[in-house]
PDB file of N, CA and C in Angstrom:
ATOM      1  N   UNK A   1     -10.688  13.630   2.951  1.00  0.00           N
ATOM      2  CA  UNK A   1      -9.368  13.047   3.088  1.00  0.00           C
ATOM      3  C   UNK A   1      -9.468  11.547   3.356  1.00  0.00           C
ATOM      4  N   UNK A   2     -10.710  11.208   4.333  1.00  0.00           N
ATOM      5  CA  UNK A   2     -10.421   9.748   4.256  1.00  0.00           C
ATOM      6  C   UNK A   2     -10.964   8.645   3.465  1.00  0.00           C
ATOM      7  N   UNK A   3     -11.888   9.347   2.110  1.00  0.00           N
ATOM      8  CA  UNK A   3     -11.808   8.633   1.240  1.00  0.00           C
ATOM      9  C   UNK A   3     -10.547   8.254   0.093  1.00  0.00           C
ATOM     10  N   UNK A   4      -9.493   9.491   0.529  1.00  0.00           N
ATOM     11  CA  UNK A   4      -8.351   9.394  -0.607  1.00  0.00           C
ATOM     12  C   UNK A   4      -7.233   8.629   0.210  1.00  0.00           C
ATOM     13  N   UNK A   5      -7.839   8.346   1.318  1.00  0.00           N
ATOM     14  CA  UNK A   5      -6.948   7.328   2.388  1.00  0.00           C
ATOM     15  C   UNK A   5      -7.023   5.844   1.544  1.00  0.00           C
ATOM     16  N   UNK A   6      -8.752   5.870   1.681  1.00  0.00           N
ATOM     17  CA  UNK A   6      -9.137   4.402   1.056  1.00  0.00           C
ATOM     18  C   UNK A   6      -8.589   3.747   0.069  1.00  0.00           C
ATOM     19  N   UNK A   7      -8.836   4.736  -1.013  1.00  0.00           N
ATOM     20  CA  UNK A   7      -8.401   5.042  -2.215  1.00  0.00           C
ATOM     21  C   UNK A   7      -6.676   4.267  -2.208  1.00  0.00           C
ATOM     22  N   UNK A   8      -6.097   5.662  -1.585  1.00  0.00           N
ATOM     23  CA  UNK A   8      -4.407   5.236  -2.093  1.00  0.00           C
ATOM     24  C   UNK A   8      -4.115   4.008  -1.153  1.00  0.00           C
ATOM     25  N   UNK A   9      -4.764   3.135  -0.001  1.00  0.00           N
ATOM     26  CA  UNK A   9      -4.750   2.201   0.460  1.00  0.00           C
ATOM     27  C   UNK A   9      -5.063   0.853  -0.621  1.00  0.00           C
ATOM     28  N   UNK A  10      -5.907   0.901  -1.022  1.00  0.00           N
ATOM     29  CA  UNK A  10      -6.332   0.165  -2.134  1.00  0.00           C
ATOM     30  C   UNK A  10      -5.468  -0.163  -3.158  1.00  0.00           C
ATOM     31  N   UNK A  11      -5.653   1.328  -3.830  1.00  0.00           N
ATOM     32  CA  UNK A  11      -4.072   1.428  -4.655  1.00  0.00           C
ATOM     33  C   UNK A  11      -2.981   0.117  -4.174  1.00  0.00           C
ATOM     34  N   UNK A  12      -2.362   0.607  -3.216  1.00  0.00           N
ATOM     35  CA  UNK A  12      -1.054   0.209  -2.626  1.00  0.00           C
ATOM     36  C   UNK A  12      -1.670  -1.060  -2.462  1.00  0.00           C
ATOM     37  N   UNK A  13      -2.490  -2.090  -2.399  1.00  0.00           N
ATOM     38  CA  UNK A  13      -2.852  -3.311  -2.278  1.00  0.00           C
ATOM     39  C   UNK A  13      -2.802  -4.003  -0.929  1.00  0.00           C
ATOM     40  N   UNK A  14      -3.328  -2.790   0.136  1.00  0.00           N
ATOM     41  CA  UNK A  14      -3.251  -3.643   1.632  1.00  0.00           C
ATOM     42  C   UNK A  14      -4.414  -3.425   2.502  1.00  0.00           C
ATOM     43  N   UNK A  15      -4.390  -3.773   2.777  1.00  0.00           N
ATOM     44  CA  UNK A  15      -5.521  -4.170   3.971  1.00  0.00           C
ATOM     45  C   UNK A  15      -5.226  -2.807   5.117  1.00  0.00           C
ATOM     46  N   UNK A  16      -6.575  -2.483   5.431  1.00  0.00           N
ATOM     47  CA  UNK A  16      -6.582  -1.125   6.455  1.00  0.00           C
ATOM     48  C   UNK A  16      -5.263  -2.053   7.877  1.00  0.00           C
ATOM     49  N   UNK A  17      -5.281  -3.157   7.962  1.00  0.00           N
ATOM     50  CA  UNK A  17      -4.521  -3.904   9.471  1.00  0.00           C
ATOM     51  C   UNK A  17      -3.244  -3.656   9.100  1.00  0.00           C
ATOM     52  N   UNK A  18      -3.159  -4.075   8.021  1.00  0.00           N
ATOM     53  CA  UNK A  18      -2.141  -3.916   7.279  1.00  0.00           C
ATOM     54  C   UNK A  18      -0.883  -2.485   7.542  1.00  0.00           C
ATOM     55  N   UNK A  19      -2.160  -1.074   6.757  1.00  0.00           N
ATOM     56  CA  UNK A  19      -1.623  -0.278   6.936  1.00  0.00           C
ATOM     57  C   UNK A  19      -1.398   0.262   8.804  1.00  0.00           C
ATOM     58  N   UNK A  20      -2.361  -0.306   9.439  1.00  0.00           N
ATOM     59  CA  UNK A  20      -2.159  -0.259  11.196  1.00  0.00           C
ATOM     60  C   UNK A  20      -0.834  -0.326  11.295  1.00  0.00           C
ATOM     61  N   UNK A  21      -0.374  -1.461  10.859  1.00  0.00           N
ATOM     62  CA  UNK A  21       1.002  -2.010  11.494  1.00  0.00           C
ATOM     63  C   UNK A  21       2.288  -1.103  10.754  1.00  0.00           C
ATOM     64  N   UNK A  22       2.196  -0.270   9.572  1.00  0.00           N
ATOM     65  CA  UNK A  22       3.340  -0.130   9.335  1.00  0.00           C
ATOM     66  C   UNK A  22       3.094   1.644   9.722  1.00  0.00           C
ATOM     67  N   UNK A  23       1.968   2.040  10.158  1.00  0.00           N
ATOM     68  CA  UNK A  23       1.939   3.432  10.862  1.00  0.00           C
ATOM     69  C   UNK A  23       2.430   3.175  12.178  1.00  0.00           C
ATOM     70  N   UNK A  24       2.574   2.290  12.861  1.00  0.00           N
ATOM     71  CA  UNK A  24       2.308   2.230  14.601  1.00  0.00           C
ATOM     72  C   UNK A  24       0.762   2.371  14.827  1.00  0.00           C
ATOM     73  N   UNK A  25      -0.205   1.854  14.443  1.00  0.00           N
ATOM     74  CA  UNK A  25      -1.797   1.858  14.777  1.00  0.00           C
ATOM     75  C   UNK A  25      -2.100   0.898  14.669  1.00  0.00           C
ATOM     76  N   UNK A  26      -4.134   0.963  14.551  1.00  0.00           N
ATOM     77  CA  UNK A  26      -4.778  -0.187  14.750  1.00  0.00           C
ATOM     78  C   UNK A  26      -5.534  -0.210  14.022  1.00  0.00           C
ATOM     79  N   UNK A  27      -6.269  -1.185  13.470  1.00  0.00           N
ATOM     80  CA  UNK A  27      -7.250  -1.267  12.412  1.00  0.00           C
ATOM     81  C   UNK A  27      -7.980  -0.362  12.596  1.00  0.00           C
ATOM     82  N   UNK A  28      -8.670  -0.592  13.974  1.00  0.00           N
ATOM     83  CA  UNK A  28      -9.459   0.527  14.027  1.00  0.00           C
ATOM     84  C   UNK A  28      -9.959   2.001  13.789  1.00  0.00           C
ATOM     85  N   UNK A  29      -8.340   2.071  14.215  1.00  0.00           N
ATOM     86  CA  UNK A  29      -8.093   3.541  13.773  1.00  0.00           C
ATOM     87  C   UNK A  29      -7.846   3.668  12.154  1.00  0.00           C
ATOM     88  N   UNK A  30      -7.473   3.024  11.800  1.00  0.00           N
ATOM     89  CA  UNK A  30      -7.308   3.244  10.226  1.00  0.00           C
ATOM     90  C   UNK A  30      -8.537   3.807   9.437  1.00  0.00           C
ATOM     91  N   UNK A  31      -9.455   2.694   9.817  1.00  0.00           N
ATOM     92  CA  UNK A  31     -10.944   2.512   9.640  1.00  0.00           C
ATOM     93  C   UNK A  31     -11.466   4.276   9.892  1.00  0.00           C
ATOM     94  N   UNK A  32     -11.539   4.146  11.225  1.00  0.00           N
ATOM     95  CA  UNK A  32     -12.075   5.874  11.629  1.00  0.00           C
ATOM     96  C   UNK A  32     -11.303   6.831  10.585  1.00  0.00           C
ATOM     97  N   UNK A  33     -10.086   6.653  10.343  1.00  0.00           N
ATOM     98  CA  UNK A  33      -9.530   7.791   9.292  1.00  0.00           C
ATOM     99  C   UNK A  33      -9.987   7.808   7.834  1.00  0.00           C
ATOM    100  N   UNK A  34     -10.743   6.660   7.447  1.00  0.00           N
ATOM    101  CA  UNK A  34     -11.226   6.569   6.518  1.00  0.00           C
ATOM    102  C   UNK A  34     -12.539   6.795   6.404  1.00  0.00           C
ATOM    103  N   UNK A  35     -13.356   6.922   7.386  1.00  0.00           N
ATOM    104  CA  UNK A  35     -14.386   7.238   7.747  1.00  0.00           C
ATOM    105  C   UNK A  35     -15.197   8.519   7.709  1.00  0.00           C
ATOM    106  N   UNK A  36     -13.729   9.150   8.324  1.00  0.00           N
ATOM    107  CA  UNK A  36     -14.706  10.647   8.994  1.00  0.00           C
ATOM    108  C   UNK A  36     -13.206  11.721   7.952  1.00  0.00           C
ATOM    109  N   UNK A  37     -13.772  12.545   8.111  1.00  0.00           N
ATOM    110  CA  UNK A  37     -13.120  13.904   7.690  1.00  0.00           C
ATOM    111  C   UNK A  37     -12.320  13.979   8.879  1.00  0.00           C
ATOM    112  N   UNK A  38     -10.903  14.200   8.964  1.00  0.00           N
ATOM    113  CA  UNK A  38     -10.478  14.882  10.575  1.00  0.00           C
ATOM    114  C   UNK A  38      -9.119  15.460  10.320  1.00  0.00           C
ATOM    115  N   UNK A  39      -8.632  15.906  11.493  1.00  0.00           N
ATOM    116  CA  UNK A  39      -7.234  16.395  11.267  1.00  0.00           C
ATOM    117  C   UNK A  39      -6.390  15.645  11.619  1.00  0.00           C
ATOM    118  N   UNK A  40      -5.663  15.301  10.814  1.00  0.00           N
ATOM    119  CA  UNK A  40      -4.365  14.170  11.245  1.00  0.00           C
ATOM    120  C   UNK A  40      -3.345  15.434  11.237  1.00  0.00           C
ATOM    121  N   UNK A  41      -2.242  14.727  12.519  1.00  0.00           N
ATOM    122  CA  UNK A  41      -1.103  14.954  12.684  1.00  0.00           C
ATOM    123  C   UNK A  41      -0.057  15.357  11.321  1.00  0.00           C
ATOM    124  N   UNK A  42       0.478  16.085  11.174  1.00  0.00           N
ATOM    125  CA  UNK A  42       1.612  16.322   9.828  1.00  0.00           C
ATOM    126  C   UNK A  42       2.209  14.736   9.929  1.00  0.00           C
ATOM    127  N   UNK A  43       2.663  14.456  11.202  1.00  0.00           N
ATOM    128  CA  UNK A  43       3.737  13.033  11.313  1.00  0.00           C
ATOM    129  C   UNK A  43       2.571  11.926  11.318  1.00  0.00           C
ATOM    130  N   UNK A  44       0.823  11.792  11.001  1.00  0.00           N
ATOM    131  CA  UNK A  44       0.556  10.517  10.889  1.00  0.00           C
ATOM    132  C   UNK A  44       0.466  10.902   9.434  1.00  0.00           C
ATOM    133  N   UNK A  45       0.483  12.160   8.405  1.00  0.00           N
ATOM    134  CA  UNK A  45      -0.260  11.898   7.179  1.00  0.00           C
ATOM    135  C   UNK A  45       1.218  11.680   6.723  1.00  0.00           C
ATOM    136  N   UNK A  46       2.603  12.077   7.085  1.00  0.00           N
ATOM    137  CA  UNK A  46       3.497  11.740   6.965  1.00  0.00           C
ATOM    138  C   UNK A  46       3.924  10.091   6.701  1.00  0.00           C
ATOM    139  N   UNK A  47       3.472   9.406   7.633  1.00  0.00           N
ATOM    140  CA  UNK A  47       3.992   7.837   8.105  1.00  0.00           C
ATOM    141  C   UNK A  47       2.796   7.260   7.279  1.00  0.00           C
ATOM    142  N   UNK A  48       1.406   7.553   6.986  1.00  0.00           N
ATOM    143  CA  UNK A  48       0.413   7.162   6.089  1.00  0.00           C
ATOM    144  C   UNK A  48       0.944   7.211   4.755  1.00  0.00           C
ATOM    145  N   UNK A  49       1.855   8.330   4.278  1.00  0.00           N
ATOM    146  CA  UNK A  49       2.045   8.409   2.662  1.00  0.00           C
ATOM    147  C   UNK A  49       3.601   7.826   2.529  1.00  0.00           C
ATOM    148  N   UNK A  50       4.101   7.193   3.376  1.00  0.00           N
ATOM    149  CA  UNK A  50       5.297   6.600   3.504  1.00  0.00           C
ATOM    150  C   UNK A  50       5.123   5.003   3.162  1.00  0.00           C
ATOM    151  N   UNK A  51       4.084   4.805   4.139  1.00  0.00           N
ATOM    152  CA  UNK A  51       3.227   3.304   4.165  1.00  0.00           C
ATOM    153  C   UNK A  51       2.628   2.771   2.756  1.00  0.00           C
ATOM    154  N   UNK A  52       2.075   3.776   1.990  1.00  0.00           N
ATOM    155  CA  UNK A  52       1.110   3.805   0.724  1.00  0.00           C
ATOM    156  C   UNK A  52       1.882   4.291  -0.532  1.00  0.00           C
ATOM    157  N   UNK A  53       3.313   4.687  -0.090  1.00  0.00           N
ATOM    158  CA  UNK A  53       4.085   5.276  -1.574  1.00  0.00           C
ATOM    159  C   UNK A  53       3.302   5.996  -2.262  1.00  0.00           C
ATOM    160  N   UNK A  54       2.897   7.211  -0.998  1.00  0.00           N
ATOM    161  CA  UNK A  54       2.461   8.370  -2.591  1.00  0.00           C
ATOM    162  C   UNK A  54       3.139   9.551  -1.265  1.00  0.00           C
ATOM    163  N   UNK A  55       2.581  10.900  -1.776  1.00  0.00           N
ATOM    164  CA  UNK A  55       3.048  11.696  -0.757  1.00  0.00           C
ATOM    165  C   UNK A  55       2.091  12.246   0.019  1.00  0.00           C
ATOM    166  N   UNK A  56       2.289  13.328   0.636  1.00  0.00           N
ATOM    167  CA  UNK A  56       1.485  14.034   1.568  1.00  0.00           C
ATOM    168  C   UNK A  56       0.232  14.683   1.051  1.00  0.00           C
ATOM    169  N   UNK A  57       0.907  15.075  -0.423  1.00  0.00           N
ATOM    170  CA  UNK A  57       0.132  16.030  -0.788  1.00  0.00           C
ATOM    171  C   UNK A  57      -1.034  15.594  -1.487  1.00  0.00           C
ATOM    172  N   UNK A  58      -0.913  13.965  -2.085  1.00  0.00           N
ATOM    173  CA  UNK A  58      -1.781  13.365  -2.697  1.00  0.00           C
ATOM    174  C   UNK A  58      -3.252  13.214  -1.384  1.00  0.00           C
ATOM    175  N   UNK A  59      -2.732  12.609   0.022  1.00  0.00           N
ATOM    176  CA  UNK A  59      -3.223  12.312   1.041  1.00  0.00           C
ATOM    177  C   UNK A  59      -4.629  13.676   1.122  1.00  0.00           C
ATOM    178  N   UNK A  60      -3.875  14.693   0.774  1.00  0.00           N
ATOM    179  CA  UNK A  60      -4.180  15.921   1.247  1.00  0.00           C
ATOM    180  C   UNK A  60      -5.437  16.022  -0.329  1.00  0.00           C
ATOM    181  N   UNK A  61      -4.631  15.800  -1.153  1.00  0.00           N
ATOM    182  CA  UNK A  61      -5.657  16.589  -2.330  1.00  0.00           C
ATOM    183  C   UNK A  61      -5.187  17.511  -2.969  1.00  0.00           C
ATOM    184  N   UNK A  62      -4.217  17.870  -2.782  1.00  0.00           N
ATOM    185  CA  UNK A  62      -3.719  18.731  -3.170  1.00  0.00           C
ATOM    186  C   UNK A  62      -2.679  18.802  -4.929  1.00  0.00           C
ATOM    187  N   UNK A  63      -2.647  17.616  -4.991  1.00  0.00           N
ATOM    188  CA  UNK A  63      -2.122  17.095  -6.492  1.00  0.00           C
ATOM    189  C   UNK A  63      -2.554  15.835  -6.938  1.00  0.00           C
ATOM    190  N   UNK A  64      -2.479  15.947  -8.057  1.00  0.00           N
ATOM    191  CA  UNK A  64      -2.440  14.731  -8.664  1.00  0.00           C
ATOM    192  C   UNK A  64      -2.211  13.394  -8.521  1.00  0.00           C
ATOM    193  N   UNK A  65      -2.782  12.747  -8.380  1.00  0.00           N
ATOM    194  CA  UNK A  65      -1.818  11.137  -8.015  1.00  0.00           C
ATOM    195  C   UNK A  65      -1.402  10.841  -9.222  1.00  0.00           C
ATOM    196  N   UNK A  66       0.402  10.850  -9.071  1.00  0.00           N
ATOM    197  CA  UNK A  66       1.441  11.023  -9.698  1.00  0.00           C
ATOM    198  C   UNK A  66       1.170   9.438 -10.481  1.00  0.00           C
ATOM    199  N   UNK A  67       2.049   9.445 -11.843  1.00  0.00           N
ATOM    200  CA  UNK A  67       1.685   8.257 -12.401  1.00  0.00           C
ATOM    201  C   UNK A  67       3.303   7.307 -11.803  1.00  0.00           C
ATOM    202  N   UNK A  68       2.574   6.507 -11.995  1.00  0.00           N
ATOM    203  CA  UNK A  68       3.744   5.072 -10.670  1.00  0.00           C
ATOM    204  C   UNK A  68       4.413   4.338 -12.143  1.00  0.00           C
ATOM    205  N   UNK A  69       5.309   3.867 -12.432  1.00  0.00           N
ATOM    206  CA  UNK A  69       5.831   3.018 -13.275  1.00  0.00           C
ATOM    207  C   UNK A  69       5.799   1.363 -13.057  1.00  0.00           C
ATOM    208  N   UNK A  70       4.744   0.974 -13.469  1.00  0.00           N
ATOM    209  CA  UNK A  70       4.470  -0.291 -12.309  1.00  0.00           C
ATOM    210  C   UNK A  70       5.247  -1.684 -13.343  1.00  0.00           C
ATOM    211  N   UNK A  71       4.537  -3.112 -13.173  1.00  0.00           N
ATOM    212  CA  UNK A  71       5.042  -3.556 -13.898  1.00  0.00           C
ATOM    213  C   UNK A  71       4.107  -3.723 -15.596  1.00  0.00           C
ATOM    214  N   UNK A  72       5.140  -4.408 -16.834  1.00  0.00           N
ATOM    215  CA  UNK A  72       4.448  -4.414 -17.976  1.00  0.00           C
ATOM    216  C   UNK A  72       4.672  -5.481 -18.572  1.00  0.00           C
ATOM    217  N   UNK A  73       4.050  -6.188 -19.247  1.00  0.00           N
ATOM    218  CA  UNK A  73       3.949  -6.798 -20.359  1.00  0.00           C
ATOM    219  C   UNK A  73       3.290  -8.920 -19.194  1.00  0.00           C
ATOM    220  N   UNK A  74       4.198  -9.758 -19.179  1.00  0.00           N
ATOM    221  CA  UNK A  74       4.165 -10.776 -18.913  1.00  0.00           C
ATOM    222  C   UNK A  74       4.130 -10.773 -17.003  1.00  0.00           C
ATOM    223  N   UNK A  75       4.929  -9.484 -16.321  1.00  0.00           N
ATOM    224  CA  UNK A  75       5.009  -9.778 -14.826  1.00  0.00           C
ATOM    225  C   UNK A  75       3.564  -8.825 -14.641  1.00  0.00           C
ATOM    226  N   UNK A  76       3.158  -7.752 -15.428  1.00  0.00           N
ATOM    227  CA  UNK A  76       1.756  -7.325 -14.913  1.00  0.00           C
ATOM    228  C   UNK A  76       0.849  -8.222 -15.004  1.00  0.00           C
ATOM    229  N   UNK A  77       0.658  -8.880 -16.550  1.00  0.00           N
ATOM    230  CA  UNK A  77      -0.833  -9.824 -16.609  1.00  0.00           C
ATOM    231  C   UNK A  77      -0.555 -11.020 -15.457  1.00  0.00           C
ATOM    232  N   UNK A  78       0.598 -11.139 -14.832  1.00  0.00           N
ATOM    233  CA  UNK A  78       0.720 -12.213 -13.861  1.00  0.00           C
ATOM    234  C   UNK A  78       0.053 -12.124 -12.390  1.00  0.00           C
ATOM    235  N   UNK A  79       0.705 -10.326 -12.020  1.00  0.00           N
ATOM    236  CA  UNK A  79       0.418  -9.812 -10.553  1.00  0.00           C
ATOM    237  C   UNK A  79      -1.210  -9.912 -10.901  1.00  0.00           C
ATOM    238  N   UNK A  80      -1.908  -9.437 -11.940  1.00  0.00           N
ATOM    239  CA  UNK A  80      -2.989  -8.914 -12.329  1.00  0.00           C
ATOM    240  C   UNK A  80      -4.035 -10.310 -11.948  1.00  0.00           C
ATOM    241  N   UNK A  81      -3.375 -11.580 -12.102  1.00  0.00           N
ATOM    242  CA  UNK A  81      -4.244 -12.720 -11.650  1.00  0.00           C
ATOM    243  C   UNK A  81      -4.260 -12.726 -10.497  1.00  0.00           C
ATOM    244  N   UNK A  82      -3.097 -12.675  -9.813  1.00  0.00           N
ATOM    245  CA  UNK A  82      -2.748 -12.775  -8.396  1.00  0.00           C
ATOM    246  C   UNK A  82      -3.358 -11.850  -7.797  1.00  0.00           C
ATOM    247  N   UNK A  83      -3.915 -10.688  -8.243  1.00  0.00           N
ATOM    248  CA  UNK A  83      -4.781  -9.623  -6.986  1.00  0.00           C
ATOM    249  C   UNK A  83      -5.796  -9.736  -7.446  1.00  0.00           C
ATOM    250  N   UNK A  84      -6.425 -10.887  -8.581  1.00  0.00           N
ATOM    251  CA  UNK A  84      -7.773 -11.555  -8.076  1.00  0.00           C
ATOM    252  C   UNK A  84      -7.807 -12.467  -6.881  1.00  0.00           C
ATOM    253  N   UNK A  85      -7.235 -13.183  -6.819  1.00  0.00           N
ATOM    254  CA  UNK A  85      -6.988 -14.099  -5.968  1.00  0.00           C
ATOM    255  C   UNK A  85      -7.690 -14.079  -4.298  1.00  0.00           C
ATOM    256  N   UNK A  86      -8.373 -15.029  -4.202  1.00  0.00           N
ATOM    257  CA  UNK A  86      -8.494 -14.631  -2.604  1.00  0.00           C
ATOM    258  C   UNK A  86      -7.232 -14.002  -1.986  1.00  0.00           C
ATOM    259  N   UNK A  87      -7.860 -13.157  -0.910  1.00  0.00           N
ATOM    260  CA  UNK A  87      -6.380 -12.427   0.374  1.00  0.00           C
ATOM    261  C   UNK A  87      -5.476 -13.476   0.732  1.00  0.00           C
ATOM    262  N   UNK A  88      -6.414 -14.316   1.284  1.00  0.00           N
ATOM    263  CA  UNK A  88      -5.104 -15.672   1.676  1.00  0.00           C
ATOM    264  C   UNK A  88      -4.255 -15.603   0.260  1.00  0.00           C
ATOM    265  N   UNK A  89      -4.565 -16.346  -0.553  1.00  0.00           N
ATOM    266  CA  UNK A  89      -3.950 -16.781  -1.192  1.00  0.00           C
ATOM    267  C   UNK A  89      -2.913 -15.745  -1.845  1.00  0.00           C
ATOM    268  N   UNK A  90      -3.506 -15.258  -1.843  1.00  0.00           N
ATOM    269  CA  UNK A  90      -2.823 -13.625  -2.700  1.00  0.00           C
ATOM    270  C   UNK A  90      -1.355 -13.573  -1.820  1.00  0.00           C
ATOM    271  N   UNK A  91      -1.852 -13.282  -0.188  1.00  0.00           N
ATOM    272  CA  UNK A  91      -0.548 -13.354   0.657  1.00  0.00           C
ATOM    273  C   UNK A  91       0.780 -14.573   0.558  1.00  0.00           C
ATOM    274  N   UNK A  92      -0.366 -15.934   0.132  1.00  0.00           N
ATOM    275  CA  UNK A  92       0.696 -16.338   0.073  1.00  0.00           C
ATOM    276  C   UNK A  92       1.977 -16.554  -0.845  1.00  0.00           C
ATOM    277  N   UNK A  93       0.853 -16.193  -1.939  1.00  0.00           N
ATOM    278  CA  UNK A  93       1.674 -15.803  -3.324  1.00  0.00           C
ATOM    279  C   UNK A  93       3.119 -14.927  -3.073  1.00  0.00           C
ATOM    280  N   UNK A  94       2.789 -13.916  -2.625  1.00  0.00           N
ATOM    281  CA  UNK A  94       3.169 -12.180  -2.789  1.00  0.00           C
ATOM    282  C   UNK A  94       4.488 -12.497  -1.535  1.00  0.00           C
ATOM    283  N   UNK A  95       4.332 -13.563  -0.395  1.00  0.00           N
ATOM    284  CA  UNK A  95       4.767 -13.821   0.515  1.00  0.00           C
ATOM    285  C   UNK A  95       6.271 -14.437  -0.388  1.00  0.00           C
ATOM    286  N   UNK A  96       5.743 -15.596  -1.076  1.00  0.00           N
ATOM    287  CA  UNK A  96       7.197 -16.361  -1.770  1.00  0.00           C
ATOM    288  C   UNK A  96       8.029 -15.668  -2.733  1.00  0.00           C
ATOM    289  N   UNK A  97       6.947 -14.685  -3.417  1.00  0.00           N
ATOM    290  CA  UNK A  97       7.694 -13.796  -3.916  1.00  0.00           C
ATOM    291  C   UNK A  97       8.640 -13.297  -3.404  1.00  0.00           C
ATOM    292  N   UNK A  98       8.476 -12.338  -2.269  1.00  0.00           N
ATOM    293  CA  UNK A  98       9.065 -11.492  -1.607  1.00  0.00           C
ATOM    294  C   UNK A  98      10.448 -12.501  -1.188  1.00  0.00           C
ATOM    295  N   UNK A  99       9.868 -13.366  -0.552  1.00  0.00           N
ATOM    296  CA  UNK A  99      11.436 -14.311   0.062  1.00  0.00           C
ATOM    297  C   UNK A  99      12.549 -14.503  -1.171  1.00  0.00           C
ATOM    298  N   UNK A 100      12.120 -14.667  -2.448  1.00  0.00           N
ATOM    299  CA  UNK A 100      12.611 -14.941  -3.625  1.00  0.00           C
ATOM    300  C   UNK A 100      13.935 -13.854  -3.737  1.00  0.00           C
ATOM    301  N   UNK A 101      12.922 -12.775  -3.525  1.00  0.00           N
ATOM    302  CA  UNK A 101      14.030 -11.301  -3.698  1.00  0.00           C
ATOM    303  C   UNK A 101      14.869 -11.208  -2.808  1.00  0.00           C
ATOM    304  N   UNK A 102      14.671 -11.795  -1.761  1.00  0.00           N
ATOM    305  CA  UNK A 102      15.321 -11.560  -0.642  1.00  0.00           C
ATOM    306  C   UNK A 102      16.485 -12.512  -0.906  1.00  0.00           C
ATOM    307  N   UNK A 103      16.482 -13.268  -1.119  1.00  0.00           N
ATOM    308  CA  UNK A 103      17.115 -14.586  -1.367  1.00  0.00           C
ATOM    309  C   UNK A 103      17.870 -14.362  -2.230  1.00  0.00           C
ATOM    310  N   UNK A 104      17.439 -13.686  -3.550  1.00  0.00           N
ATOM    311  CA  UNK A 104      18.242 -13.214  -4.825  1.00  0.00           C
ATOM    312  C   UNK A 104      18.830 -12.263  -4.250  1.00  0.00           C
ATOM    313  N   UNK A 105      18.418 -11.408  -3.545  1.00  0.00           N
ATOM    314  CA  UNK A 105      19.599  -9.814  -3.068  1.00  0.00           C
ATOM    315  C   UNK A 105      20.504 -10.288  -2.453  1.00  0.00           C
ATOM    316  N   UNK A 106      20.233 -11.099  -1.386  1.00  0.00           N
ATOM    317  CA  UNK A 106      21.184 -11.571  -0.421  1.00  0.00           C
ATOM    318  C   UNK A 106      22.423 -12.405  -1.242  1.00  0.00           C
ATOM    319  N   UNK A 107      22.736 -12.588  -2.565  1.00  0.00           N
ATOM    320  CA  UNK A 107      23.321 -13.667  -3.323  1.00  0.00           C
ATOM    321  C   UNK A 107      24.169 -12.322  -4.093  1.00  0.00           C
ATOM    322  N   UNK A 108      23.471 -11.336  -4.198  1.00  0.00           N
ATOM    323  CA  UNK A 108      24.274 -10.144  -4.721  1.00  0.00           C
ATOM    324  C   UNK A 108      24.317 -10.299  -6.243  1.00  0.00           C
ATOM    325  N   UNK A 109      23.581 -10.957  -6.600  1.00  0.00           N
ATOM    326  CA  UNK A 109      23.037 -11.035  -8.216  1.00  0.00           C
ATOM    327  C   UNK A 109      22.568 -10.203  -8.938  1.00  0.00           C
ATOM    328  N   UNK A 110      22.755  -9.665 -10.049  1.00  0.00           N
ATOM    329  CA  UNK A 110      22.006  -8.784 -10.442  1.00  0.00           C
ATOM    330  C   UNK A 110      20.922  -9.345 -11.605  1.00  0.00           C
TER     331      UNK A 110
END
């Protein structure tokens, strides 16, 4: 299980601290779950596949990792430079992005 932690962590493009903060944990612990085989809580593999946008059951092994509709054509080969990118930089990229949307939602634009 806690290699398919790694795995759909990766996937999802964050950092084990990363995923700490949006479980209520700590790197550390992230780390150990990725580490060792163990039994997690229903409510941490819960808040783990919430964090990582897949489900429980992927966490588990139990299916398929479902295919994601991501982006195509001109905004993929773009993200696709950008998660070469050093982490810094990557963040800060992914950072202005994000404000962008925020900025555009908040304007009620479609």
């Amino acid at each position: 299980m806690g290699e398919r932690i790694a795995a759909l962590r990766e996937r999802a493009g964050i950092s084990q601290e990363e995923l700490a903060d949006k479980v209520g944990s700590n790197q550390k612990t992230v780390a150990y779950w990725e580490r060792h085989v163990g039994a997690l809580k229903p409510e941490q593999i819960d808040a783990i596949a919430a964090a990582l946008g897949c489900t429980h059951q992927e966490i588990l092994g139990v299916a398929a990792p479902r295919a994601h509709g991501g982006p195509v054509g001109k905004t993929k080969a773009i993200f696709e430079r950008v998660s070469a990118l050093p982490r810094e930089r990557r963040q800060k990229i992914l950072g202005a992005v994000e404000d962008m949307l925020v900025a555009h939602e908040a304007r009620g634009t479609g």
